[in-house]
C-alpha atoms as a PDB file:
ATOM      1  CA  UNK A   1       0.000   0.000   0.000  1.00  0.00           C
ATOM      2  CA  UNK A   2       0.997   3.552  -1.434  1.00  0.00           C
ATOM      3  CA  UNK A   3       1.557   6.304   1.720  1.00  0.00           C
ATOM      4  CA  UNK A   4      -0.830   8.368   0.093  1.00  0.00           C
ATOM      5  CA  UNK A   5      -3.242   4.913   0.146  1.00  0.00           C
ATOM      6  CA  UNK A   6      -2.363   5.215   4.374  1.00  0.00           C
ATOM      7  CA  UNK A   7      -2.992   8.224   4.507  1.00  0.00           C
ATOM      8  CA  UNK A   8      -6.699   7.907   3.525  1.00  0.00           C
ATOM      9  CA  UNK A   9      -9.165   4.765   3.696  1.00  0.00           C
ATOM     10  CA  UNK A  10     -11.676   6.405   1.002  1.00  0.00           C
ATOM     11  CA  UNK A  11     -13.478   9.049  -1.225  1.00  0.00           C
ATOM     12  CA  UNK A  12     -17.114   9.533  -1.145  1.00  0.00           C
ATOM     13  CA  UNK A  13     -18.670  11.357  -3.517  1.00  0.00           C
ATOM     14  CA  UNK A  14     -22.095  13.318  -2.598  1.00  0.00           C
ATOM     15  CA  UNK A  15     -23.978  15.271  -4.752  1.00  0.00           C
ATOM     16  CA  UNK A  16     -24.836  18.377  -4.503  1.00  0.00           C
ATOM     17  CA  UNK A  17     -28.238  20.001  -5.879  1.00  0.00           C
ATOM     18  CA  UNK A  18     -30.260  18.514  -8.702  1.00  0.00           C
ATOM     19  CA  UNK A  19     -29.361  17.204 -11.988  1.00  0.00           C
ATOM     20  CA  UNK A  20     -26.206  15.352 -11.041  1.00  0.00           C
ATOM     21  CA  UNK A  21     -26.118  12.368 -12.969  1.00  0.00           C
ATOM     22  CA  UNK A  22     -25.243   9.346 -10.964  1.00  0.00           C
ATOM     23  CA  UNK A  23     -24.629   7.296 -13.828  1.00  0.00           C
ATOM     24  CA  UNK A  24     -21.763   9.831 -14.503  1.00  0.00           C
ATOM     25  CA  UNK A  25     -20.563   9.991 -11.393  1.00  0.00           C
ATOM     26  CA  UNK A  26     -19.837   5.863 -11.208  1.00  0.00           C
ATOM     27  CA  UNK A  27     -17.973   6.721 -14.303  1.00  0.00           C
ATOM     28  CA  UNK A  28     -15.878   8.933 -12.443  1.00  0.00           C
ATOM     29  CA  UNK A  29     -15.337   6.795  -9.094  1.00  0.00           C
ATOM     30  CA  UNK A  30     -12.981   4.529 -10.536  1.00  0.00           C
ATOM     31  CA  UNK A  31     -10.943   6.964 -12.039  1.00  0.00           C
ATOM     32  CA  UNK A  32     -10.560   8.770  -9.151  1.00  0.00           C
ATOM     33  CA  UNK A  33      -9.436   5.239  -7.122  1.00  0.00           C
ATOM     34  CA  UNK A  34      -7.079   4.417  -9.568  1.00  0.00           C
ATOM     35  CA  UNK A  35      -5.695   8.084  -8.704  1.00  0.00           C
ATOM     36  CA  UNK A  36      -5.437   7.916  -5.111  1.00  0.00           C
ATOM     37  CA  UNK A  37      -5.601   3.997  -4.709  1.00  0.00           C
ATOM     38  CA  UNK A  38      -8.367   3.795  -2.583  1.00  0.00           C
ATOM     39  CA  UNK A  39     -12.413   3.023  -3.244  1.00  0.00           C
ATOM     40  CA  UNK A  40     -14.437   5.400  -3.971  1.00  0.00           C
ATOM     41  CA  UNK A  41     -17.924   5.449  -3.532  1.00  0.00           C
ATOM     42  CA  UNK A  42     -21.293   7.038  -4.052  1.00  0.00           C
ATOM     43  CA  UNK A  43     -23.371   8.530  -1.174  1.00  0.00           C
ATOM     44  CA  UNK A  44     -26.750   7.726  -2.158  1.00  0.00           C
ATOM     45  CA  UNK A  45     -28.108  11.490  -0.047  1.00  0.00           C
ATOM     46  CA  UNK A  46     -28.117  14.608  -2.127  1.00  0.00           C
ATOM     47  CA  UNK A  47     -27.189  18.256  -0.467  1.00  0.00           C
ATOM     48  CA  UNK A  48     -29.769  21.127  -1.172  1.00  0.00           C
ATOM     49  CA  UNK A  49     -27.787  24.513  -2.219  1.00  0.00           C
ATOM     50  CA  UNK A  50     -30.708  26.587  -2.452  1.00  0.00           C
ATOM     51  CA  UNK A  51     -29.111  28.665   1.055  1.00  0.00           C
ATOM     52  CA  UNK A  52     -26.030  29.410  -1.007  1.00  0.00           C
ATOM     53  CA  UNK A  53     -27.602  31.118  -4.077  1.00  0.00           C
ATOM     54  CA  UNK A  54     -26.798  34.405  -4.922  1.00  0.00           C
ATOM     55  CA  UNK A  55     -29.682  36.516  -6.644  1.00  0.00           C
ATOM     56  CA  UNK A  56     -27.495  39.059  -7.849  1.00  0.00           C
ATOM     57  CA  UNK A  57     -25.263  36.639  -9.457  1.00  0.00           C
ATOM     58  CA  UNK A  58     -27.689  34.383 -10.597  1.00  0.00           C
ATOM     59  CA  UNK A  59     -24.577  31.751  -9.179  1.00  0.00           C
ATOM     60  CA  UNK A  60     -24.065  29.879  -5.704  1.00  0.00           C
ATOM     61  CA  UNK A  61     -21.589  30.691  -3.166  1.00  0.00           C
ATOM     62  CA  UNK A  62     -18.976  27.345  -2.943  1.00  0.00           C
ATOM     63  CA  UNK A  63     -17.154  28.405   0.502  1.00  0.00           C
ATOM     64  CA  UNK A  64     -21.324  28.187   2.065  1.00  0.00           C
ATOM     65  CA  UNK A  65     -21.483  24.955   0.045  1.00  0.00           C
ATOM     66  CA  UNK A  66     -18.103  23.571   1.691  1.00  0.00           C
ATOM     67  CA  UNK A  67     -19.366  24.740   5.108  1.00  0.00           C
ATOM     68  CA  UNK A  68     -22.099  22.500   4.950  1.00  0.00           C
ATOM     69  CA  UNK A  69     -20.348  19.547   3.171  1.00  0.00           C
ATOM     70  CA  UNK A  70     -18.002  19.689   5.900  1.00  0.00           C
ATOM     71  CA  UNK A  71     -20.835  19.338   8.504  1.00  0.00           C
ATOM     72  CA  UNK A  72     -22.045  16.127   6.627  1.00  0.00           C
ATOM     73  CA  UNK A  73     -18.780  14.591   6.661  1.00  0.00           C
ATOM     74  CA  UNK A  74     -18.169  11.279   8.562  1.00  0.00           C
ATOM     75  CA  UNK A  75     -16.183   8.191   8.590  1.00  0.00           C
ATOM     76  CA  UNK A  76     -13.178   9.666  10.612  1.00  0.00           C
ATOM     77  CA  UNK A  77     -10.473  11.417   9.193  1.00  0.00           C
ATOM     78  CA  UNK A  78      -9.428   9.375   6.694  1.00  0.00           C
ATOM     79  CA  UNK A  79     -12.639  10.136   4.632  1.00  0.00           C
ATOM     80  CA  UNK A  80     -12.139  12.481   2.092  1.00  0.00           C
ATOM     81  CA  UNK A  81     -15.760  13.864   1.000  1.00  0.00           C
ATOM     82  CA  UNK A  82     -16.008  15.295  -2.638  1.00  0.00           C
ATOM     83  CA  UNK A  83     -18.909  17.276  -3.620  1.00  0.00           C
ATOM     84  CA  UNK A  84     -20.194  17.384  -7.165  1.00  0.00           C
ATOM     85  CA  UNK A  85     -22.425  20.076  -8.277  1.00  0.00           C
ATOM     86  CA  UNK A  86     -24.056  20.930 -11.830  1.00  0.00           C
ATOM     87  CA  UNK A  87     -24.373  24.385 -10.296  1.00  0.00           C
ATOM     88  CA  UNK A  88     -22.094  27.658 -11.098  1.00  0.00           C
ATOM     89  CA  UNK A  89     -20.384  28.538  -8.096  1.00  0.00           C
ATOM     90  CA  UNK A  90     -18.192  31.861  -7.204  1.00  0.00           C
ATOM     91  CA  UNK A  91     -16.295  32.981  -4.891  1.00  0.00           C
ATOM     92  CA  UNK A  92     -16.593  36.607  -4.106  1.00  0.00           C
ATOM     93  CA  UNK A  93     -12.992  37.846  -5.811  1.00  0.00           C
ATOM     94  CA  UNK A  94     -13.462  35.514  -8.791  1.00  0.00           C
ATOM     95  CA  UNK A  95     -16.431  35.354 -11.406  1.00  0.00           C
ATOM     96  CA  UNK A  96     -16.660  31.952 -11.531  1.00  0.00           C
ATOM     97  CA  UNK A  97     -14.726  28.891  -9.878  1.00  0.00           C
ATOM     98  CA  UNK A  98     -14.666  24.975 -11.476  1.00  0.00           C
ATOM     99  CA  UNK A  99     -14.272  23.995  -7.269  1.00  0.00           C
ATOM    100  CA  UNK A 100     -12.994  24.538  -4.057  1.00  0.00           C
ATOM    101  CA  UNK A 101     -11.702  22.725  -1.358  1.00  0.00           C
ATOM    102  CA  UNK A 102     -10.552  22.896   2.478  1.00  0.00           C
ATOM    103  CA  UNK A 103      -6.650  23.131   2.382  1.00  0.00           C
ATOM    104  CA  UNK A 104      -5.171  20.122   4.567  1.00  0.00           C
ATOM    105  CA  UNK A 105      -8.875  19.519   5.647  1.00  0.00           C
ATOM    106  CA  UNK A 106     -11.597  16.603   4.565  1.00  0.00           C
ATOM    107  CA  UNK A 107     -13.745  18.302   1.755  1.00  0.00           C
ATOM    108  CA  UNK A 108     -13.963  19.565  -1.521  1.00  0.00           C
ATOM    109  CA  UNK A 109     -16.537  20.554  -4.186  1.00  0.00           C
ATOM    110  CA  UNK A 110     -16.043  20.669  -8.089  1.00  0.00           C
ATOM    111  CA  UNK A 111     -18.716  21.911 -10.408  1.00  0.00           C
ATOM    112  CA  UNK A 112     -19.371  20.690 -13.882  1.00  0.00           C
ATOM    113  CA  UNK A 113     -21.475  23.558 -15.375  1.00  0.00           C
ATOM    114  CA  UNK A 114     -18.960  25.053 -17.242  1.00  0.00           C
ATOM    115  CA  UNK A 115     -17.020  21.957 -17.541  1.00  0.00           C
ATOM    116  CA  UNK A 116     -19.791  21.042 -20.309  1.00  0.00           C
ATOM    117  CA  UNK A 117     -19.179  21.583 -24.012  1.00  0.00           C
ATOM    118  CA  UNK A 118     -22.783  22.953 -24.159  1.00  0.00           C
ATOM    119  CA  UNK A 119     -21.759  25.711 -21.894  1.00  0.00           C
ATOM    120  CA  UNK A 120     -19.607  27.112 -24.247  1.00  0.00           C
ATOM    121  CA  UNK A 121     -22.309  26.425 -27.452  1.00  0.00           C
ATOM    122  CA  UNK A 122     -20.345  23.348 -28.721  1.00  0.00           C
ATOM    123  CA  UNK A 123     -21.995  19.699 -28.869  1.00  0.00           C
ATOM    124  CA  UNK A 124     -21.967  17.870 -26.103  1.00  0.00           C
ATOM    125  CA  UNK A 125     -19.059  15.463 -25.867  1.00  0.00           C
ATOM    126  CA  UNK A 126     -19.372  12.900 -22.639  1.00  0.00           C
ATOM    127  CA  UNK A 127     -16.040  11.837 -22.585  1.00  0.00           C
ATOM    128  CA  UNK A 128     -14.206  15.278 -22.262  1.00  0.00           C
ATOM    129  CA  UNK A 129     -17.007  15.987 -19.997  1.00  0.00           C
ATOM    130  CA  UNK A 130     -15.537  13.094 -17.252  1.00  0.00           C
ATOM    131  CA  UNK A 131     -11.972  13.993 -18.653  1.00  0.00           C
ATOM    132  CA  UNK A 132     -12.271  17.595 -16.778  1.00  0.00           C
ATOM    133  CA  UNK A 133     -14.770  16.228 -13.920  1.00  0.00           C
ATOM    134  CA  UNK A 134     -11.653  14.272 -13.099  1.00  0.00           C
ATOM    135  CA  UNK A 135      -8.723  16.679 -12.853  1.00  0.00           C
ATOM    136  CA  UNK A 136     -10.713  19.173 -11.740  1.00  0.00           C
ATOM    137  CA  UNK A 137     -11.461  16.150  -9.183  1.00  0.00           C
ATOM    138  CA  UNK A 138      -8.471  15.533  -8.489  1.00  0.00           C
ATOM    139  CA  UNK A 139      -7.200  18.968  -8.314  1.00  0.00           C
ATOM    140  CA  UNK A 140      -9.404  19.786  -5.710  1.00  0.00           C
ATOM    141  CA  UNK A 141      -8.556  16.663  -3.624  1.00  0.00           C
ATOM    142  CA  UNK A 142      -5.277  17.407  -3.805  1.00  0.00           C
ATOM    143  CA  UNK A 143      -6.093  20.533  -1.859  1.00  0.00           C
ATOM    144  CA  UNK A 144      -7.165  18.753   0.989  1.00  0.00           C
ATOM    145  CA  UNK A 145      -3.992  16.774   1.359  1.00  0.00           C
ATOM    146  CA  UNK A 146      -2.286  20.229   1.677  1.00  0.00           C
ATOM    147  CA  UNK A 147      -0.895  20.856  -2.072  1.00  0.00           C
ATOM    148  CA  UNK A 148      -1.260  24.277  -3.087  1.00  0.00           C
ATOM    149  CA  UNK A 149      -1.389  25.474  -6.686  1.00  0.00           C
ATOM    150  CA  UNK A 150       2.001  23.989  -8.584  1.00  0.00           C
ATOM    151  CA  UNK A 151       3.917  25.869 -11.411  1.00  0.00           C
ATOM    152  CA  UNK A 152       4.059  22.830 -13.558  1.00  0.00           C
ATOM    153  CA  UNK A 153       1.301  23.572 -16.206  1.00  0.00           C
ATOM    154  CA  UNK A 154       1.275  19.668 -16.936  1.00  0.00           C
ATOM    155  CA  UNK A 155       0.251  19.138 -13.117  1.00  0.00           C
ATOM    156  CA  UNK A 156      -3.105  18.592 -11.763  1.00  0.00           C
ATOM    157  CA  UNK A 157      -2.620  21.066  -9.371  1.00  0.00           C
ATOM    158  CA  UNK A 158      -2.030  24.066 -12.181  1.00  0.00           C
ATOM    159  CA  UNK A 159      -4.042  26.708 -11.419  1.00  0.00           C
ATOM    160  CA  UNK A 160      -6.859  26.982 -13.710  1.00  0.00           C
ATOM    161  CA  UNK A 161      -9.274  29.608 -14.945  1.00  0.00           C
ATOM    162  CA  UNK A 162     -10.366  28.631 -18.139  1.00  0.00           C
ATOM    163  CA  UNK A 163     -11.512  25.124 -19.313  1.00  0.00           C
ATOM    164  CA  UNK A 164      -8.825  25.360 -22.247  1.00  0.00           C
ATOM    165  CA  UNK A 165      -6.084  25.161 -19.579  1.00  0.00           C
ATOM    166  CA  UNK A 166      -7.837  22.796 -17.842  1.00  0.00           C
ATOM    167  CA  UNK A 167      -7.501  20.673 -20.855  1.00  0.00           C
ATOM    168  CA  UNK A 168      -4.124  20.965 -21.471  1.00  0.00           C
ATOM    169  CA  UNK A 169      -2.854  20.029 -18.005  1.00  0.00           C
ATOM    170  CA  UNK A 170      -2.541  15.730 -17.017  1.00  0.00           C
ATOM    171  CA  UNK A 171      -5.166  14.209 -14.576  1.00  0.00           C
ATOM    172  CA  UNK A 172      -2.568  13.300 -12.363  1.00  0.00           C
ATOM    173  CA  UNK A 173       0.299  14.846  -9.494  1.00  0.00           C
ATOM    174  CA  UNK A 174       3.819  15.772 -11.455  1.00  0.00           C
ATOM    175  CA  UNK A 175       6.653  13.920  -9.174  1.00  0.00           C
ATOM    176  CA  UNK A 176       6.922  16.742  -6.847  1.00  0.00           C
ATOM    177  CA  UNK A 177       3.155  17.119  -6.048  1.00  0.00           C
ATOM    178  CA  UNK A 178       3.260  13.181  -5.492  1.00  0.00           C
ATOM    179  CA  UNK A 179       6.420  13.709  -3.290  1.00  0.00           C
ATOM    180  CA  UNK A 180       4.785  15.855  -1.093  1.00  0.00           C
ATOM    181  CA  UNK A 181       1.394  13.672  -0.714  1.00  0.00           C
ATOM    182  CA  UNK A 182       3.263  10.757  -0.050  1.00  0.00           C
ATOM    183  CA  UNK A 183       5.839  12.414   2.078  1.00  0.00           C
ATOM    184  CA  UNK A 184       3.201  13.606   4.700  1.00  0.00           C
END
């Protein structure tokens, strides 16, 4: 067994307001335990978002989201929890954010709404859809092992602000970014 593997027993994935597909997300489960060798499984509960909306924005607030995803979050420490939203979330400095996630803490939340071809008036394409779900996935999870944004564009943990960058970068850690997970 891998540190990282050690380090945590497993990833649950909840989702978070309507329209998440659960047939996508047991796409995306396996990918993300071949990642960070460990299961990962589907919570079978959904999280209401309606008390982060903003009206002005017409968007909802992640950090409330996290808040409460870090209320539902059980199993011990070695849980990760990984929300997954089809909503567009902000943060207050940014106009738009694909997730966030509790540095060095349990939780995380990734949105796919602009992660969809369809968002940017191209066909829909399923595969590049789970493509980005996952290192944007990943990303975020990495987060909450205590990574912070790494200046290897190939990384997972390359900042991103636009979905073409997100494409560009791998789905997994570069060999520092692994160091550092395994190391702690």
């Amino acid at each position: 067994m891998s540190r990282l593997a050690s380090r945590i027993e497993a990833i649950h994935l909840h989702a978070v307001g309507d329209g998440v597909d659960a047939a996508f997300l047991e796409t995306v489960a396996p990918r993300l335990a071949r990642v960070f060798r460990v299961p990962c499984r589907l919570r079978p509960d959904s999280l209401g978002a309606e008390f982060a909306f903003h009206p002005v924005r017409g968007q909802y607030y992640s950090t409330a989201i996290l808040e409460r995803l870090a209320r539902l979050a059980s199993g011990g420490e070695q849980i990760r929890l990984l929300g997954v939203t089809e909503l567009d979330l902000f943060v207050p400095v940014l106009t738009f954010v694909f997730g966030e996630a509790q540095l060095d803490g349990r939780c995380a939340l990734v949105s796919l709404h602009r992660l969809h071809e369809e968002f940017y008036g191209l066909p829909a394409a399923p595969e590049l859809l789970g493509e980005r779900a996952v290192k944007e996935a990943v990303h975020e999870l990495g987060h909450t092992f205590g990574l912070r944004h790494c200046a290897d564009w190939r990384c997972v943990m390359a900042s991103t602000h636009a979905v073409e960058r997100l494409d560009l970068k791998d789905a997994d850690f570069c060999l520092a970014c692994r160091g550092v997970i395994r190391a702690g």
